[in-house]
Protein backbone atom coordinates (compact mmCIF):
# COMPACT_ATOMS: atom_id res chain seq x y z
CA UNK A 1 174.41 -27.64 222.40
CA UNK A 2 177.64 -26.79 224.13
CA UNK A 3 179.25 -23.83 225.22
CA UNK A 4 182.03 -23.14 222.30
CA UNK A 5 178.79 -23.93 219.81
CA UNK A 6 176.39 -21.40 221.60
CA UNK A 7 179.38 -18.88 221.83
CA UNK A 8 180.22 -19.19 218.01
CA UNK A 9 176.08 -18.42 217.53
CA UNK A 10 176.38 -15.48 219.46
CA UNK A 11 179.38 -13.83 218.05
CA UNK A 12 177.88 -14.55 214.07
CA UNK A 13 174.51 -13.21 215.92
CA UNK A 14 176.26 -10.02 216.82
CA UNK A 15 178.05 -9.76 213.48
CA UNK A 16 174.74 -9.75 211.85
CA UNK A 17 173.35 -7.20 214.19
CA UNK A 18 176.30 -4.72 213.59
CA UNK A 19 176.33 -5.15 209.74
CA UNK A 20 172.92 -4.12 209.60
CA UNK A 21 173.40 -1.41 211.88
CA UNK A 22 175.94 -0.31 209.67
CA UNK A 23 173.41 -0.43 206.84
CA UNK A 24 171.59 2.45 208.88
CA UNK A 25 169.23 -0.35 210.05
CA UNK A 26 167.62 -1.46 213.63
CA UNK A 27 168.85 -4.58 214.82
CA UNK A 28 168.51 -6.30 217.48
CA UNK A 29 169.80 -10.12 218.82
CA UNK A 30 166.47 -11.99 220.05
CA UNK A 31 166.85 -13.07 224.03
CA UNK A 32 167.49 -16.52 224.27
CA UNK A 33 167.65 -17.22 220.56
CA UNK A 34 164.13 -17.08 219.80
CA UNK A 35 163.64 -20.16 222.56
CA UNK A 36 160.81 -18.23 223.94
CA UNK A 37 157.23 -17.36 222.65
CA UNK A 38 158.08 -14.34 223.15
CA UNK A 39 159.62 -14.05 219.46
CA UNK A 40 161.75 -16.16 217.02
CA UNK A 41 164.49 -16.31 215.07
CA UNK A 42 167.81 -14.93 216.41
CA UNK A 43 167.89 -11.49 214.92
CA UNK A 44 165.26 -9.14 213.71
CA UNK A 45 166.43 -6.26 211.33
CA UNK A 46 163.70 -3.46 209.91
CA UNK A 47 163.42 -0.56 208.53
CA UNK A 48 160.98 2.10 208.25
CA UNK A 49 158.77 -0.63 206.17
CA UNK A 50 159.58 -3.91 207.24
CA UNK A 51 160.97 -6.27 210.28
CA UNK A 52 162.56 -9.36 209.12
CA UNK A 53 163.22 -12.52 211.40
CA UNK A 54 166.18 -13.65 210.91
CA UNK A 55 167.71 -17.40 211.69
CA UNK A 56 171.67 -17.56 211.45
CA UNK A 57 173.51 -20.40 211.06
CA UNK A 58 177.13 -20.54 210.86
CA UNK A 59 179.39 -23.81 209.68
CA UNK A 60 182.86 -24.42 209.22
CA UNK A 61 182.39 -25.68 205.63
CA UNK A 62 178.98 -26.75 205.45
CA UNK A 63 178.07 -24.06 202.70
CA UNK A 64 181.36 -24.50 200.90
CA UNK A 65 179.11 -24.95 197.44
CA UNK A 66 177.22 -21.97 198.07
CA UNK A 67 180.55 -19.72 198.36
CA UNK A 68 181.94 -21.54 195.36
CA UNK A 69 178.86 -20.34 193.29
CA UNK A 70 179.02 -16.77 194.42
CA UNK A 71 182.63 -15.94 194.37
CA UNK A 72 182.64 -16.77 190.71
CA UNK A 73 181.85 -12.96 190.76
CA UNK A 74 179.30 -13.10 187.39
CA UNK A 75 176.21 -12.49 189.33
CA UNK A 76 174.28 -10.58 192.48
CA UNK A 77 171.92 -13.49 193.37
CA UNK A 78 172.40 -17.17 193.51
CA UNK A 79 168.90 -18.94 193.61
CA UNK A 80 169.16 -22.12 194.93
CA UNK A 81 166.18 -24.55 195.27
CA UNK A 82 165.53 -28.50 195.90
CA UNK A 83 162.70 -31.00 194.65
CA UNK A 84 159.49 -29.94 196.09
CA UNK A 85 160.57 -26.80 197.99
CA UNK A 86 160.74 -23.29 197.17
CA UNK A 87 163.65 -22.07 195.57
CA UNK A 88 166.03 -19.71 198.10
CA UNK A 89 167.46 -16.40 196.96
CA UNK A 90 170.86 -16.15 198.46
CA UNK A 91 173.51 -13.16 198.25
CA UNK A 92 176.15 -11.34 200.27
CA UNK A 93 174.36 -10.04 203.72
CA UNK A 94 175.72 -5.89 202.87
CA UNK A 95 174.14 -6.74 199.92
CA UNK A 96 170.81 -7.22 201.07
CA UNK A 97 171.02 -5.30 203.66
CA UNK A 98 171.66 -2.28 201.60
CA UNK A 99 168.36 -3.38 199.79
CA UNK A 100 166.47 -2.80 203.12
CA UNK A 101 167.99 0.29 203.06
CA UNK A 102 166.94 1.52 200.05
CA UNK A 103 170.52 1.69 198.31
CA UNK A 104 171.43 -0.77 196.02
CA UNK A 105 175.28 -1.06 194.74
């Protein structure tokens, strides 16, 4: 990976970490991007409950559909799913995160 790809990681990494925060959540960004076993993922959010892993990708249009579906403005949740895989819940990240946080707008 080069370095304008591991800097674009980083800053969506941070943005994730200060949403939540924002949400009255912990966050933190995981050292090296979970590349260690010393944990995963490249964010982990909790609560008083719950920790949640968190793997962030971020593409210049790759997702275009997904945005499409959810910015018709009709629903909270878009589920999205493929043949032979679990189906993925997928909604606007203050949105969930306000879920953690036990509000829910």
């Amino acid at each position: 990976m080069g370095k304008p790809s591991r800097d674009k990681g980083a800053r969506f990494e941070r943005e994730i970490v200060s949403i939540a925060q924002a949400h009255d959540l912990k966050a933190i960004r995981v050292p090296l991007s979970g590349a260690t076993d010393f944990a995963k993922g490249d964010v982990v959010v909790s609560n008083d409950l719950d920790r949640w892993t968190i793997e962030a990708k971020k593409r210049a249009n790759g997702f275009k559909a997904i945005y499409q579906w959810l910015e018709k403005g009709d629903c909270d949740l878009l589920v999205i799913g493929a043949d032979r895989k679990p189906a993925l819940a997928v909604m606007p990240l203050g949105d969930y995160f306000d879920l953690l946080a036990g509000r829910h707008t």
